[in-house]
C-alpha atoms as a PDB file:
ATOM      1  CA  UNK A   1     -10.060   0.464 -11.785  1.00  0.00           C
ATOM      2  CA  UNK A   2      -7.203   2.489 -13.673  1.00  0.00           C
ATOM      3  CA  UNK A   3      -3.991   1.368 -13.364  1.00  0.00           C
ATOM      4  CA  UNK A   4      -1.939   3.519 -15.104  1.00  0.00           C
ATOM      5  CA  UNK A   5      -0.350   5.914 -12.107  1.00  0.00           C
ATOM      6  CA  UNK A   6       1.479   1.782 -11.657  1.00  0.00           C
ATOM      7  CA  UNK A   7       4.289   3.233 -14.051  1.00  0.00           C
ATOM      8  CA  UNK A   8       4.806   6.348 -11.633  1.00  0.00           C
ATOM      9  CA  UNK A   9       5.507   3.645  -9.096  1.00  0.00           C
ATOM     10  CA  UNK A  10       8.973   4.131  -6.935  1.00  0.00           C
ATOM     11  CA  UNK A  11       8.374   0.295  -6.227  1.00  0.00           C
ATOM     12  CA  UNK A  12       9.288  -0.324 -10.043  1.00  0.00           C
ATOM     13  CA  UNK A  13      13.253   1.070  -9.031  1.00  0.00           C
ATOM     14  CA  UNK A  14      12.812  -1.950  -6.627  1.00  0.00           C
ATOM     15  CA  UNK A  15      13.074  -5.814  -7.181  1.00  0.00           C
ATOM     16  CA  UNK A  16       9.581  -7.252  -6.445  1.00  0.00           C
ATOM     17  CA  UNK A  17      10.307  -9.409  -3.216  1.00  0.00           C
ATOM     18  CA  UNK A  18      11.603  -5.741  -1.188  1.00  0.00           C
ATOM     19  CA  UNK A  19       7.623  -5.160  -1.340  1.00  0.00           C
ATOM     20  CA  UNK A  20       7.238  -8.954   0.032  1.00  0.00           C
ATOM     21  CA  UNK A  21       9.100  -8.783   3.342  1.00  0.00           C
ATOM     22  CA  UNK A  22       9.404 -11.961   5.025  1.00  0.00           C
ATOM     23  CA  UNK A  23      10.316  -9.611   8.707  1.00  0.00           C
ATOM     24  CA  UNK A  24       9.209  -6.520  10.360  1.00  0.00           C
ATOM     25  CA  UNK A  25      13.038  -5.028   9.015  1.00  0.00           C
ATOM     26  CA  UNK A  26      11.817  -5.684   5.823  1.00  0.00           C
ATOM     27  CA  UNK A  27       8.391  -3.884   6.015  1.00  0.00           C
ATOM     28  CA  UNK A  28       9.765  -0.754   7.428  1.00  0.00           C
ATOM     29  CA  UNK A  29      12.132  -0.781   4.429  1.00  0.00           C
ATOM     30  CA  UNK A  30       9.546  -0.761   2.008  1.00  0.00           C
ATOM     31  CA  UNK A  31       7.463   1.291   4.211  1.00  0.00           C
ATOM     32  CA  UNK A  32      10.183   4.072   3.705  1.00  0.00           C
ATOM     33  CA  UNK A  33      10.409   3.869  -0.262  1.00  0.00           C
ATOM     34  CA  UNK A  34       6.579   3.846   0.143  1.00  0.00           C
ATOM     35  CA  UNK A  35       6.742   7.494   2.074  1.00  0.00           C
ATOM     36  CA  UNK A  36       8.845   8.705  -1.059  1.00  0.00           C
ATOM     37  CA  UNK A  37       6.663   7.181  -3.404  1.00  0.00           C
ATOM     38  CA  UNK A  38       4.385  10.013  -5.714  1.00  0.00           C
ATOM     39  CA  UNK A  39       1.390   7.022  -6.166  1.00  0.00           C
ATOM     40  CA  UNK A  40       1.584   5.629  -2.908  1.00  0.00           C
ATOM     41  CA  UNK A  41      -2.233   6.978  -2.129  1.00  0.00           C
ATOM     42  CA  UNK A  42      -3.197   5.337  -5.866  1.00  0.00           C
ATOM     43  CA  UNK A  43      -1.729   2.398  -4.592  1.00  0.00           C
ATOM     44  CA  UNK A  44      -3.534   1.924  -1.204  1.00  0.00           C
ATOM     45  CA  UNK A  45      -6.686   2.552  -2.660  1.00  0.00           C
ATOM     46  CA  UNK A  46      -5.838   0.075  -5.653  1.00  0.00           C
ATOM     47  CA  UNK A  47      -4.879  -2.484  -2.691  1.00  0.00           C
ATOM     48  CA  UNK A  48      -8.061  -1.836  -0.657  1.00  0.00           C
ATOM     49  CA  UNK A  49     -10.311  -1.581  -3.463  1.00  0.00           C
ATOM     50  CA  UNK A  50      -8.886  -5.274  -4.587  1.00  0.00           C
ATOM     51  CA  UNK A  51      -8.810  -7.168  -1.702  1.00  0.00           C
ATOM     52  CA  UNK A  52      -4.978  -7.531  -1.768  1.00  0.00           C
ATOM     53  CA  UNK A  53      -3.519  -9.891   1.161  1.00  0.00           C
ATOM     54  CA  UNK A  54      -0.191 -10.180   0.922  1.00  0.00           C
ATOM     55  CA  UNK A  55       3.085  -7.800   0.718  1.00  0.00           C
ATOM     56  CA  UNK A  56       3.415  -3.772   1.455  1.00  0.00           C
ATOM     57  CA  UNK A  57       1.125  -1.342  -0.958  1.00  0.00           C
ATOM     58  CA  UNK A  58       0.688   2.243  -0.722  1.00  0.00           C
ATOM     59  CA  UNK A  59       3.291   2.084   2.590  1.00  0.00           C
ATOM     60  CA  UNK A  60       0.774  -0.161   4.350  1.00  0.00           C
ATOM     61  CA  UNK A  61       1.499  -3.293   5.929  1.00  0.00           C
ATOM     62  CA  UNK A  62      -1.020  -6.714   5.522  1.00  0.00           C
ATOM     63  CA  UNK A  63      -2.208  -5.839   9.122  1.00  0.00           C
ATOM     64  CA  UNK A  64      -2.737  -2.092   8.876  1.00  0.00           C
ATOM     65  CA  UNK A  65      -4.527  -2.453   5.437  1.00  0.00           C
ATOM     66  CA  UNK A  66      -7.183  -4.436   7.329  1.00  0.00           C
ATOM     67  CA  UNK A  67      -7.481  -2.250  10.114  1.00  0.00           C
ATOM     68  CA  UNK A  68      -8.205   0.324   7.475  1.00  0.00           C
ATOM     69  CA  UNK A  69     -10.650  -1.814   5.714  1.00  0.00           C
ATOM     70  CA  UNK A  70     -12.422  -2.690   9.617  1.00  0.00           C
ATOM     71  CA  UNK A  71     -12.366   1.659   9.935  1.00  0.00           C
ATOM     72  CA  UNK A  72     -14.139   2.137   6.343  1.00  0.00           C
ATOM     73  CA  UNK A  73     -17.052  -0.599   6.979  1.00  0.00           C
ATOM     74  CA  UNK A  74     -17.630   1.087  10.163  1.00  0.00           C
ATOM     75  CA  UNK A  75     -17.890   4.333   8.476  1.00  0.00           C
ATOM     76  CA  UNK A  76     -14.975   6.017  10.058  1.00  0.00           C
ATOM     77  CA  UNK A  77     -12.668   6.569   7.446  1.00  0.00           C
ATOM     78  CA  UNK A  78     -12.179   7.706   3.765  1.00  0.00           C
ATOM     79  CA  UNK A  79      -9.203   7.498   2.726  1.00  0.00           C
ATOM     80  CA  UNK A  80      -9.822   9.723  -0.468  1.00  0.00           C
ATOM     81  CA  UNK A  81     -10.810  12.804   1.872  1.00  0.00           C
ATOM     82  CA  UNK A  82      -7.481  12.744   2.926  1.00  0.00           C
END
């Protein structure tokens, strides 16, 4: 999968662990630099398409990202029509 939109990232302006939260204060913060963030569609797909467990990507929490992948098995959403 291509990687390079990573360097158009607002995450990189960010130390690591904000995209790590260890509370639900700390998710909607990165949520919100996620909503500003010019890749954050490249990311989700980069975190879906990977299997990624942990932290926030593409402005989606651990939880959401597997209700997301639960919608897409079933057939009721693509992401990339959006």
């Amino acid at each position: 999968m291509n990687t390079e939109w990573m360097v158009e990232g607002k995450c990189r302006e960010y130390p690591a662990g904000t995209f790590f939260p260890q509370d639900g204060t700390g998710v909607i913060k990165a949520q919100k630099i996620c909503a500003t963030c010019p890749v954050a569609q490249e990311c989700l797909e980069y975190a879906l398409a990977n299997h990624i467990e942990h932290g926030i990507w593409g402005g989606a929490s651990e939880r959401e990202r597997r209700r997301l992948q639960r919608a897409r098995r079933r057939g009721l959403l693509d992401l990339r029509a959006s």
